[in-house]
C-alpha atoms as a PDB file:
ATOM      1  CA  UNK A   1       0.000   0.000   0.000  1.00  0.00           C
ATOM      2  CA  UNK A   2       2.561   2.216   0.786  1.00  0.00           C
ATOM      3  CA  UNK A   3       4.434   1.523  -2.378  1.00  0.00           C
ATOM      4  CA  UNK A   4       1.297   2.565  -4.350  1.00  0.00           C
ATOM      5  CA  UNK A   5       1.048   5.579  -2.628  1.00  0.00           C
ATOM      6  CA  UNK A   6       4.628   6.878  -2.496  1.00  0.00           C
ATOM      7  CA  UNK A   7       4.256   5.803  -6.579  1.00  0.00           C
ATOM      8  CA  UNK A   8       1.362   8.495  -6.649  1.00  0.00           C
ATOM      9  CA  UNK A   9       3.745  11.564  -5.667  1.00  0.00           C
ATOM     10  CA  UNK A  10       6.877   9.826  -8.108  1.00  0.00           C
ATOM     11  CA  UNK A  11       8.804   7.703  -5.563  1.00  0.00           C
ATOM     12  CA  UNK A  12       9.679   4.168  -5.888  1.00  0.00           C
ATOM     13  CA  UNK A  13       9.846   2.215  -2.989  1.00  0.00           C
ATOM     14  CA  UNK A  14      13.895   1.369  -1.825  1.00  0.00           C
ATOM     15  CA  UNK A  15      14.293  -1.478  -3.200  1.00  0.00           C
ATOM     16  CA  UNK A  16      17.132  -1.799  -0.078  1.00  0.00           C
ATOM     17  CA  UNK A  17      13.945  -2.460   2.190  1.00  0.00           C
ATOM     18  CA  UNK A  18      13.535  -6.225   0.404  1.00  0.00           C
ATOM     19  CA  UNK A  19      16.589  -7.196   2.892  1.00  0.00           C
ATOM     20  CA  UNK A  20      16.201  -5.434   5.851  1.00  0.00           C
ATOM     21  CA  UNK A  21      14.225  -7.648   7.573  1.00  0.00           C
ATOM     22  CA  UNK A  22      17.433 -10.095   6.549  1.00  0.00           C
ATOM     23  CA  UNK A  23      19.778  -7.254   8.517  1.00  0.00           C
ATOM     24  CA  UNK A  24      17.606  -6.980  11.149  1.00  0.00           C
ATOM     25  CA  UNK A  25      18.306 -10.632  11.400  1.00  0.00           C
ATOM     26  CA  UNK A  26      21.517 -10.937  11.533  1.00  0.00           C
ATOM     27  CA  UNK A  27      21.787  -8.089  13.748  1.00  0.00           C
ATOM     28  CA  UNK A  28      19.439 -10.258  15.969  1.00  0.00           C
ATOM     29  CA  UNK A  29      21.370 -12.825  16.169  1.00  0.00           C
ATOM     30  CA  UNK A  30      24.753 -10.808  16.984  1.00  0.00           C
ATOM     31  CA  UNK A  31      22.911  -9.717  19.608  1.00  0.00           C
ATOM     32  CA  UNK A  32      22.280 -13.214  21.549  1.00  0.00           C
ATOM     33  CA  UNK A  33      23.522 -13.073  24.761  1.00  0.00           C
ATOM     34  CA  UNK A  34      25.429 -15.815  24.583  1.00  0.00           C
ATOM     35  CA  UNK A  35      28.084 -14.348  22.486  1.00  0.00           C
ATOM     36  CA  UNK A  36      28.975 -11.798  24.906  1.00  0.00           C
ATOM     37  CA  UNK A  37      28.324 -14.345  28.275  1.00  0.00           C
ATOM     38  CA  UNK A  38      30.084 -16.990  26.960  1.00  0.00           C
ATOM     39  CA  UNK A  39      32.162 -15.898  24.675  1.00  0.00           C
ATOM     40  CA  UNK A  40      33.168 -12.999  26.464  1.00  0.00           C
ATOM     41  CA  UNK A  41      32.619 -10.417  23.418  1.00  0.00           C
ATOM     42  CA  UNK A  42      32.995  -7.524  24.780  1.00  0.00           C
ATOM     43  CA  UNK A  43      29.829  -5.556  24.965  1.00  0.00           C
ATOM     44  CA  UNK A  44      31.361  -2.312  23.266  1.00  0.00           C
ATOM     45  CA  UNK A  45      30.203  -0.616  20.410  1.00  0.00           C
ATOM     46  CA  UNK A  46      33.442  -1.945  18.923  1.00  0.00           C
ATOM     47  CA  UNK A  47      32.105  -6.227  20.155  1.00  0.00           C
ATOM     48  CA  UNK A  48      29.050  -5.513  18.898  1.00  0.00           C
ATOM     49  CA  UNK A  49      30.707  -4.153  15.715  1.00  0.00           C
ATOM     50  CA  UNK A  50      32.442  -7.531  15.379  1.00  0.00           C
ATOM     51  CA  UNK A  51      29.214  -9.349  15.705  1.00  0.00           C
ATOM     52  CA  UNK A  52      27.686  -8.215  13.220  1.00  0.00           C
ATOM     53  CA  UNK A  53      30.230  -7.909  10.790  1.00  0.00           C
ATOM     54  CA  UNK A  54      31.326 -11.436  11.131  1.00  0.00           C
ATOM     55  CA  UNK A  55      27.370 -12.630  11.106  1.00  0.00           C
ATOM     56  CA  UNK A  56      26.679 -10.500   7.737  1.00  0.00           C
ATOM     57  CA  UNK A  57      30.140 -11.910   6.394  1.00  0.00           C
ATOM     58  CA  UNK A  58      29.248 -15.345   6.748  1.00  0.00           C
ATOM     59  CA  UNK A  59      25.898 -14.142   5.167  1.00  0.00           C
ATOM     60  CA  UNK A  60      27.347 -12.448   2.650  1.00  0.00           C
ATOM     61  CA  UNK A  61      30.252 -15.129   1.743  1.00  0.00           C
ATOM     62  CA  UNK A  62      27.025 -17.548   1.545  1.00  0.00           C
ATOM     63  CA  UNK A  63      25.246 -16.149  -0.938  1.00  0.00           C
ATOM     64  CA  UNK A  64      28.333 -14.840  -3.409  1.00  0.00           C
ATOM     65  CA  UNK A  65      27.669 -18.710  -3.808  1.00  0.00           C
ATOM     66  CA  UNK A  66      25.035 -17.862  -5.898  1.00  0.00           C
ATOM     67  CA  UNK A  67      25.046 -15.264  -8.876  1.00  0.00           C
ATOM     68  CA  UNK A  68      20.938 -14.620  -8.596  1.00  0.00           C
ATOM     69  CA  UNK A  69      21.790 -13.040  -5.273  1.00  0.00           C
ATOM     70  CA  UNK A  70      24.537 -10.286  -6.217  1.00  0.00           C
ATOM     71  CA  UNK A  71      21.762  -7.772  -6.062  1.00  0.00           C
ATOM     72  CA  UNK A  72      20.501  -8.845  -2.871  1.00  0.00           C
ATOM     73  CA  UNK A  73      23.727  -8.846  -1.237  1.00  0.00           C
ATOM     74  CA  UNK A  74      24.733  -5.695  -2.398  1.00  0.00           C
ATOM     75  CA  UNK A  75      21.499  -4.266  -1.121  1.00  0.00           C
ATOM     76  CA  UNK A  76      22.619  -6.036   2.584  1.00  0.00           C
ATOM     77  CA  UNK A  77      25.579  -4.769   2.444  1.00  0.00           C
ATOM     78  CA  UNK A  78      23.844  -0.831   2.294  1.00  0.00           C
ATOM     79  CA  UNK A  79      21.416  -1.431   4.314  1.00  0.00           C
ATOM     80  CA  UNK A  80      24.825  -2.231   6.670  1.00  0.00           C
ATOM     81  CA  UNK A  81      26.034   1.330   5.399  1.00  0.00           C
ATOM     82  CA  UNK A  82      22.821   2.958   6.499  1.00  0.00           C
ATOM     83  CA  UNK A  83      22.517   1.567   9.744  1.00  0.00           C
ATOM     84  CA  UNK A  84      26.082   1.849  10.829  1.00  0.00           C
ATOM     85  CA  UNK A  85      25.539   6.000   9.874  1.00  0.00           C
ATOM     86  CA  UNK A  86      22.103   5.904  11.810  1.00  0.00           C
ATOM     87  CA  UNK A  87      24.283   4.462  14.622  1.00  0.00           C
ATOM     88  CA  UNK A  88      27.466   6.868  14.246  1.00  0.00           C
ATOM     89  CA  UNK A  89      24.739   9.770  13.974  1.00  0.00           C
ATOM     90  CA  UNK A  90      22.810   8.616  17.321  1.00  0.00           C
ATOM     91  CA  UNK A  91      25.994   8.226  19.669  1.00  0.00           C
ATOM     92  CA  UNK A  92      27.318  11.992  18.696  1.00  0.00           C
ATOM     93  CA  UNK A  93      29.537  11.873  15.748  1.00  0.00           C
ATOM     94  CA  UNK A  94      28.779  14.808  13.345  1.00  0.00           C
ATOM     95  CA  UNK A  95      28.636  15.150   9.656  1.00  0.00           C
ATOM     96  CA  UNK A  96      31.929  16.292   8.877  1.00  0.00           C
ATOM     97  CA  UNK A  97      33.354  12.851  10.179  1.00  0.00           C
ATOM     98  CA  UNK A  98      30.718  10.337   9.170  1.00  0.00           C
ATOM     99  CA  UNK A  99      31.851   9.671   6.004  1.00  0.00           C
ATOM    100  CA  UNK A 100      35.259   8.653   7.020  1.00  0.00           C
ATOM    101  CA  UNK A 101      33.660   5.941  10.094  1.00  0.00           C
ATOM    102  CA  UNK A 102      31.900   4.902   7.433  1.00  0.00           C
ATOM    103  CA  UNK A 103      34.708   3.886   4.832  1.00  0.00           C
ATOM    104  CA  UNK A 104      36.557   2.661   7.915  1.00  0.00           C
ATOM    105  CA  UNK A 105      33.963   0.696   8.591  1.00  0.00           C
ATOM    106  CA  UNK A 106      33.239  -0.338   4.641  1.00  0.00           C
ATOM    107  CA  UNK A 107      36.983  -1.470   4.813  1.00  0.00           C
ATOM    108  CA  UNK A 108      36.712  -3.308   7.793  1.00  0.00           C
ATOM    109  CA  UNK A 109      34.005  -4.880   6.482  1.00  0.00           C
ATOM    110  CA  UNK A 110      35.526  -6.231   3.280  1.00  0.00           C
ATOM    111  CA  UNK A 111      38.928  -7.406   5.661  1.00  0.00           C
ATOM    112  CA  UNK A 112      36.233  -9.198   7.902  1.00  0.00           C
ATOM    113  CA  UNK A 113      35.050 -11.006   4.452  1.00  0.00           C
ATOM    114  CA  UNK A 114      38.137 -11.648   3.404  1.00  0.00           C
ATOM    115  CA  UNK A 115      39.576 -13.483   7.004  1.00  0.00           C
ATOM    116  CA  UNK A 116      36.330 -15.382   7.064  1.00  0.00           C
ATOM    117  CA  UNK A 117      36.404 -16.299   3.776  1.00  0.00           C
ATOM    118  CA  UNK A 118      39.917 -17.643   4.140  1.00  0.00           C
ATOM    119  CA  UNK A 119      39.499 -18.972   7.884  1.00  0.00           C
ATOM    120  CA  UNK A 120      36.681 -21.140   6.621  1.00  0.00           C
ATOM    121  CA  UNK A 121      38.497 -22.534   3.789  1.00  0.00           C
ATOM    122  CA  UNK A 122      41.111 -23.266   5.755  1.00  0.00           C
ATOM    123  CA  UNK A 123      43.846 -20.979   4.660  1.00  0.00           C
ATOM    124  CA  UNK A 124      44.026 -19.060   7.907  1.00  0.00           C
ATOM    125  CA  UNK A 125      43.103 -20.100  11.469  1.00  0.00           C
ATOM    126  CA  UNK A 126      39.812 -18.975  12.567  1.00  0.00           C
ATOM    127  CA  UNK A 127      41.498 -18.449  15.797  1.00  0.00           C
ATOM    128  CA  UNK A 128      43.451 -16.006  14.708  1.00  0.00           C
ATOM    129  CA  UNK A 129      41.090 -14.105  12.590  1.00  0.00           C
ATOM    130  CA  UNK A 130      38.579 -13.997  15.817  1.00  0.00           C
ATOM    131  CA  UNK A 131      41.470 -13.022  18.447  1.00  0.00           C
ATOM    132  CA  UNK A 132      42.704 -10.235  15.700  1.00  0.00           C
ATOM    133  CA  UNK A 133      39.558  -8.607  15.628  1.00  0.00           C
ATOM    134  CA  UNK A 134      36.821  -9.772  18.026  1.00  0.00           C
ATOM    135  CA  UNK A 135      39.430  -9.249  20.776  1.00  0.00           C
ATOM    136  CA  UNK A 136      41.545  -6.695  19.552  1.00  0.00           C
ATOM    137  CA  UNK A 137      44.980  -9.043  19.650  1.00  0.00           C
ATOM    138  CA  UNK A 138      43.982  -9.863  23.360  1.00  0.00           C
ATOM    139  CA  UNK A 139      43.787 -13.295  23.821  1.00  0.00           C
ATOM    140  CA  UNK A 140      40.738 -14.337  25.856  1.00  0.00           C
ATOM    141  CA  UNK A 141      40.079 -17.563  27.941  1.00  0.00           C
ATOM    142  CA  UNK A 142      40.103 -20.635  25.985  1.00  0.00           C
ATOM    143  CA  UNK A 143      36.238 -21.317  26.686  1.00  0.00           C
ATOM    144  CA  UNK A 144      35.378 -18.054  25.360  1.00  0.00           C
ATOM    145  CA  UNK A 145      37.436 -18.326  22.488  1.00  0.00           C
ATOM    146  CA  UNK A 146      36.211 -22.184  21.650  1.00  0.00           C
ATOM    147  CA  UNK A 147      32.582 -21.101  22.325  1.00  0.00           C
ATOM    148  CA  UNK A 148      32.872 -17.763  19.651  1.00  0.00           C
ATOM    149  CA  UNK A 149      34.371 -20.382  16.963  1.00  0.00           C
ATOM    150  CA  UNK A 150      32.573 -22.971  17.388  1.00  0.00           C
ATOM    151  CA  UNK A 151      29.428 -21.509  17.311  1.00  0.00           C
ATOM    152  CA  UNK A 152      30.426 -19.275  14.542  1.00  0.00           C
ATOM    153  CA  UNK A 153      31.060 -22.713  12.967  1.00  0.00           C
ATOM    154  CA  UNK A 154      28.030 -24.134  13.511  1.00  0.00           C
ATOM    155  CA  UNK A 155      26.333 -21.168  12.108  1.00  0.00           C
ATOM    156  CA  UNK A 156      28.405 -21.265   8.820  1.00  0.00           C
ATOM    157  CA  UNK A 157      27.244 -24.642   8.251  1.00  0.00           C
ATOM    158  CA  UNK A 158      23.884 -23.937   9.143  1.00  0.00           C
ATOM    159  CA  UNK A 159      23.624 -21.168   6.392  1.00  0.00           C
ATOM    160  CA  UNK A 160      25.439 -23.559   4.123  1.00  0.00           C
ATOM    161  CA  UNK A 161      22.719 -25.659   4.118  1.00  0.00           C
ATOM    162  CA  UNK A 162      19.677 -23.909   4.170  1.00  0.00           C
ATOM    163  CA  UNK A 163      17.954 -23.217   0.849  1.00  0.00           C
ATOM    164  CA  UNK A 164      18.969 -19.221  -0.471  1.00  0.00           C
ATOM    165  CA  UNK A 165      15.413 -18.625  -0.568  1.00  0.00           C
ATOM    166  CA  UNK A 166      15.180 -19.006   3.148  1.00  0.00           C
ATOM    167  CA  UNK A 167      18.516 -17.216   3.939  1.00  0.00           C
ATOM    168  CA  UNK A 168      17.051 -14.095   1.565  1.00  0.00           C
ATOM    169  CA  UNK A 169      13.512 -14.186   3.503  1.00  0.00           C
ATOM    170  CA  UNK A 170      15.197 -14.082   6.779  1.00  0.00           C
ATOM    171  CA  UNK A 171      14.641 -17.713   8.083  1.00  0.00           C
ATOM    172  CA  UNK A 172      17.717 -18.007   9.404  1.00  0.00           C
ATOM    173  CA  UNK A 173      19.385 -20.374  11.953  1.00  0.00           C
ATOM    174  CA  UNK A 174      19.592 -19.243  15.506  1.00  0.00           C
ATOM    175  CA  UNK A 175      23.053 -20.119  17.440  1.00  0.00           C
ATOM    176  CA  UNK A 176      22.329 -22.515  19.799  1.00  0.00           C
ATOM    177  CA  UNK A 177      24.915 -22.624  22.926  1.00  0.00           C
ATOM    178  CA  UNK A 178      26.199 -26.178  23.966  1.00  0.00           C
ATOM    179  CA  UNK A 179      24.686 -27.060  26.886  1.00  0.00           C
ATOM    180  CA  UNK A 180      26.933 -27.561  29.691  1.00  0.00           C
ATOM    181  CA  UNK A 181      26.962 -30.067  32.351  1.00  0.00           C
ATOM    182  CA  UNK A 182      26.640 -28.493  35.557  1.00  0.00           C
END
């Protein structure tokens, strides 16, 4: 309805809006507790940073695997753009400086894809790649650090084998934390 009437005064709809409810997803899901209890993200703006650019780049490094999706995941990876300036915007950072967050965080981005790219087929530890930029170079406690890659892991694989259709209308697996015996 809304499309029809934003038609009537000569605007199309954003065509970006087809994935957001994919973002808000993955955004979701890098906010599940468990990543910061467990895994002992820290809950900064930089951790949550981390979580969701390493949720959208397994995402994104799922559905390069198929061509009929470029579109889509370009549009994810602007909807990322727009949020991350609605979020620069809302904790004080002014115009003159947006733009370069922004590319810093576009090129972050793009070396998140790469190391998860490579740490998933095996070129580079996954270890690494998570210690380098979940924690900053700081080493954290071996649980956290197994719990963060394992379940980032299990995740991959999830989205590996789910259909594309699902992964583009947001029906996407939810981490589920071992269970630990108490």
């Amino acid at each position: 309805m809304f499309a029809r009437i934003a038609s009537l005064f000569g605007r199309s709809p954003d065509p970006r809006e087809a994935v957001r409810p994919l973002y808000d997803a993955v955004v979701a899901e890098a906010r599940a507790p468990h990543w910061y209890a467990a895994g002992q993200v820290p809950d900064t703006i930089d951790g949550r940073f981390e979580m969701v650019a390493g949720l959208l780049s397994l995402v994104l490094l799922r559905l390069e695997r198929v061509p009929e999706t470029k579109r889509e995941s370009a549009w994810l990876a602007e909807v990322f753009v727009t949020d991350m300036d609605g979020q620069l915007r809302q904790i004080g950072i002014g115009d003159v400086v947006v733009g370069k967050h922004i590319g810093k965080m576009m090129a972050a981005l793009g070396g998140r894809l790469r190391a998860y790219r490579n740490a998933l087929e095996g070129r580079i530890g996954l270890d690494d790649v998570l210690i380098r930029n979940v924690w900053r170079g700081e080493r954290p406690s071996d649980a956290a650090l197994e719990h963060v890659a394992n379940q980032l892991r299990r995740w991959s694989d999830a989205l590996a084998a789910l259909p594309t259709e699902d992964i583009v209308a947001a029906r996407l697996p939810a981490s589920v934390p071992e269970r630990t015996s108490a």
